[in-house]
C-alpha atoms as a PDB file:
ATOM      1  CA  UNK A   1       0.000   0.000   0.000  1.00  0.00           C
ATOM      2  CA  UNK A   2       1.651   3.371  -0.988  1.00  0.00           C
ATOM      3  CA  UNK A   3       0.956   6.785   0.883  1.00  0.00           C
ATOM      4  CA  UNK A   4       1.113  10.367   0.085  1.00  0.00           C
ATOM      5  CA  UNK A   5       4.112  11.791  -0.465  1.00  0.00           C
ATOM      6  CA  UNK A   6       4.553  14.786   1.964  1.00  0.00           C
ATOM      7  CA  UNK A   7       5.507  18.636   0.978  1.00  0.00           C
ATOM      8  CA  UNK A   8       8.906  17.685   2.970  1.00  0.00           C
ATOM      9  CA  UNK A   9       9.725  14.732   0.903  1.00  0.00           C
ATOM     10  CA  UNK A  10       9.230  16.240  -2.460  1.00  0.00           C
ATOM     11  CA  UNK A  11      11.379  19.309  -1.359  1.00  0.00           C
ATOM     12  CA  UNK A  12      14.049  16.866  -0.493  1.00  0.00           C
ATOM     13  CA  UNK A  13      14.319  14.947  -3.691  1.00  0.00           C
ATOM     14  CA  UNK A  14      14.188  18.333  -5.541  1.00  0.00           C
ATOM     15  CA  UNK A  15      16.944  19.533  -3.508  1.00  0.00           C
ATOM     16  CA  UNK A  16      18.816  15.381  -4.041  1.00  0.00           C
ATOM     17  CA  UNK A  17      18.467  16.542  -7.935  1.00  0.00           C
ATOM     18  CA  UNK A  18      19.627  19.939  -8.029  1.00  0.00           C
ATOM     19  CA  UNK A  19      22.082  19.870  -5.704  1.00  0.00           C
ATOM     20  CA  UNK A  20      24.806  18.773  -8.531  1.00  0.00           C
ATOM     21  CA  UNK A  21      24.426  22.596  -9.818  1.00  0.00           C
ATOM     22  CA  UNK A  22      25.869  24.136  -6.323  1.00  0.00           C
ATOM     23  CA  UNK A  23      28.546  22.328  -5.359  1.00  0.00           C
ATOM     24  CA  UNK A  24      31.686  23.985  -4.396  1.00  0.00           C
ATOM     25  CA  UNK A  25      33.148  25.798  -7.073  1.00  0.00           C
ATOM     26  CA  UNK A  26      30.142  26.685  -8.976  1.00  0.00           C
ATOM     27  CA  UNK A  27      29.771  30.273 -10.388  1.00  0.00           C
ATOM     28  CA  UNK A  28      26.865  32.444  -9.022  1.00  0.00           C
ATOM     29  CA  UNK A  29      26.694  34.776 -12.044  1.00  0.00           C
ATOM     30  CA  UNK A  30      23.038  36.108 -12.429  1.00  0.00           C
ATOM     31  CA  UNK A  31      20.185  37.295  -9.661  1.00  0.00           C
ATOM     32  CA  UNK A  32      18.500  33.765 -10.955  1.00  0.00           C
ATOM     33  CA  UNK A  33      21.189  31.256  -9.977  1.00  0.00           C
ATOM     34  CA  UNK A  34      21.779  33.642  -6.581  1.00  0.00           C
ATOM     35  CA  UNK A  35      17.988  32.529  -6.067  1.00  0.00           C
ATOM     36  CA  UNK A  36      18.293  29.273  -6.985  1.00  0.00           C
ATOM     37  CA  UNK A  37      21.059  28.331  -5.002  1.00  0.00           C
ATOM     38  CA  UNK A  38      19.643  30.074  -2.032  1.00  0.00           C
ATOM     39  CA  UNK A  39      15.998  28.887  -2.238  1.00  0.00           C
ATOM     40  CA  UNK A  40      17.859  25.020  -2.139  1.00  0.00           C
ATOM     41  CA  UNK A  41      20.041  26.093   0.633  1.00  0.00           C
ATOM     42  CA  UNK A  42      17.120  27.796   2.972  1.00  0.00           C
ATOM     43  CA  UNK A  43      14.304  25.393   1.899  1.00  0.00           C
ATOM     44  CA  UNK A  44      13.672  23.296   4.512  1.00  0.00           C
ATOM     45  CA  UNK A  45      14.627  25.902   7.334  1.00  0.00           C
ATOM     46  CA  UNK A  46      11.630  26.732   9.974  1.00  0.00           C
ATOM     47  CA  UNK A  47      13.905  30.268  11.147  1.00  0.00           C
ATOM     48  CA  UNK A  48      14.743  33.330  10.211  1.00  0.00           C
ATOM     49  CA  UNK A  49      18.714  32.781   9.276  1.00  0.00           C
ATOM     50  CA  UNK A  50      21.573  35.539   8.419  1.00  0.00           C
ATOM     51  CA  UNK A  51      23.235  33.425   5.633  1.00  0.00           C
ATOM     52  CA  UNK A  52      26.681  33.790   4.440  1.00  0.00           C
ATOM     53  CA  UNK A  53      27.686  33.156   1.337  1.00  0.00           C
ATOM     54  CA  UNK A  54      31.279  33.360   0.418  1.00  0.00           C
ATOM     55  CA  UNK A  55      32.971  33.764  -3.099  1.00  0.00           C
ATOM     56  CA  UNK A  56      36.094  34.469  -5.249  1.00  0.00           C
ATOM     57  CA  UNK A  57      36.486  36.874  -7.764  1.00  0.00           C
ATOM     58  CA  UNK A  58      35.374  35.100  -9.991  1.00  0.00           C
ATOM     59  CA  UNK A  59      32.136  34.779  -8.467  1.00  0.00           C
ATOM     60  CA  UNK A  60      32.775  31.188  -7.584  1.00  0.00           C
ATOM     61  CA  UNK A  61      30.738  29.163  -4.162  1.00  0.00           C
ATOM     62  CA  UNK A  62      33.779  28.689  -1.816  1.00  0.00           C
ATOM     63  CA  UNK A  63      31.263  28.265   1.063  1.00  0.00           C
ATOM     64  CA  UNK A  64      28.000  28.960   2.668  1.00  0.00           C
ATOM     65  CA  UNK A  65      26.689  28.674   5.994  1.00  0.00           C
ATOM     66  CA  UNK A  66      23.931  30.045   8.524  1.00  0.00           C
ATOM     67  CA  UNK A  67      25.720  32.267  11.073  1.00  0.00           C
ATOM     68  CA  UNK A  68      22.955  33.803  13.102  1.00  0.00           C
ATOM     69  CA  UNK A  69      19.101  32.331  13.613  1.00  0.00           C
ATOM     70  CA  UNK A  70      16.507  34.356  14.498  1.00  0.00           C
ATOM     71  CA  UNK A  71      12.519  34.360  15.080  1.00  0.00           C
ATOM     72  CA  UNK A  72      10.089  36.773  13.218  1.00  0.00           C
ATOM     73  CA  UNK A  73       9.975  39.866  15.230  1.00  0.00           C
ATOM     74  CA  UNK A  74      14.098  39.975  15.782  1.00  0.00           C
ATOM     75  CA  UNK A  75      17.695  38.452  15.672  1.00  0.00           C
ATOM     76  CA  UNK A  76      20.613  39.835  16.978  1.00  0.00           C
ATOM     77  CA  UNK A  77      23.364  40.331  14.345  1.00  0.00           C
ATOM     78  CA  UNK A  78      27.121  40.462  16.205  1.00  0.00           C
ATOM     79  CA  UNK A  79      29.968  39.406  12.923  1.00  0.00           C
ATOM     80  CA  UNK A  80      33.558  38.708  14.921  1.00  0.00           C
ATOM     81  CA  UNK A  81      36.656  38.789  12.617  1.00  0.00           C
ATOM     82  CA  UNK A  82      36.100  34.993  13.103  1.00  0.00           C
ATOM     83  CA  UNK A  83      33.371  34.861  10.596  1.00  0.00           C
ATOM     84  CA  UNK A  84      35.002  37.578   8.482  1.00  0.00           C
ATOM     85  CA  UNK A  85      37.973  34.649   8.112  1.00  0.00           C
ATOM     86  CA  UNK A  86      35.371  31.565   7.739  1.00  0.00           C
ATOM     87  CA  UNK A  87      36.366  31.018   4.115  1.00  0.00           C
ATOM     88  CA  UNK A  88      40.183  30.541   4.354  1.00  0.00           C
ATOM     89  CA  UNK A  89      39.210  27.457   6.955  1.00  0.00           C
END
């Protein structure tokens, strides 16, 4: 007997078949593959998120990553020189 498939399943195969377009090293070179990348990246996420994304000059992914969370109505936003260095890891 199958079921339903649920609205968190199908985002997770969508985001199983695009995920080959993002990987490290691809080139975020138009406002539409910006989107893209970011609507796979922030998806699934239930918060509010300051999201980092960090590239080279030649507009290239070196890495992404949620530094702050916050709810609706307010996050606090502190960026230490640690976070400033977070792509050279």
């Amino acid at each position: 007997m199958s079921r339903p498939v649920t609205q968190e399943e199908i985002l997770a195969m969508a985001k199983q078949l695009v995920e080959g377009q993002f990987r490290r090293g691809q080139a975020l070179t138009s406002p539409d593959a910006t989107r893209d990348f970011l609507m796979l990246e922030l998806a699934l996420l239930e918060r509010e998120v300051f999201y980092c994304i960090f590239l080279d000059n030649q507009h290239r992914v070196l890495t992404a990553e949620c530094c702050f969370q916050g709810t609706i109505d307010g996050a606090s936003v502190y960026i230490p020189v640690k976070s400033l260095n977070a792509p050279y890891r």
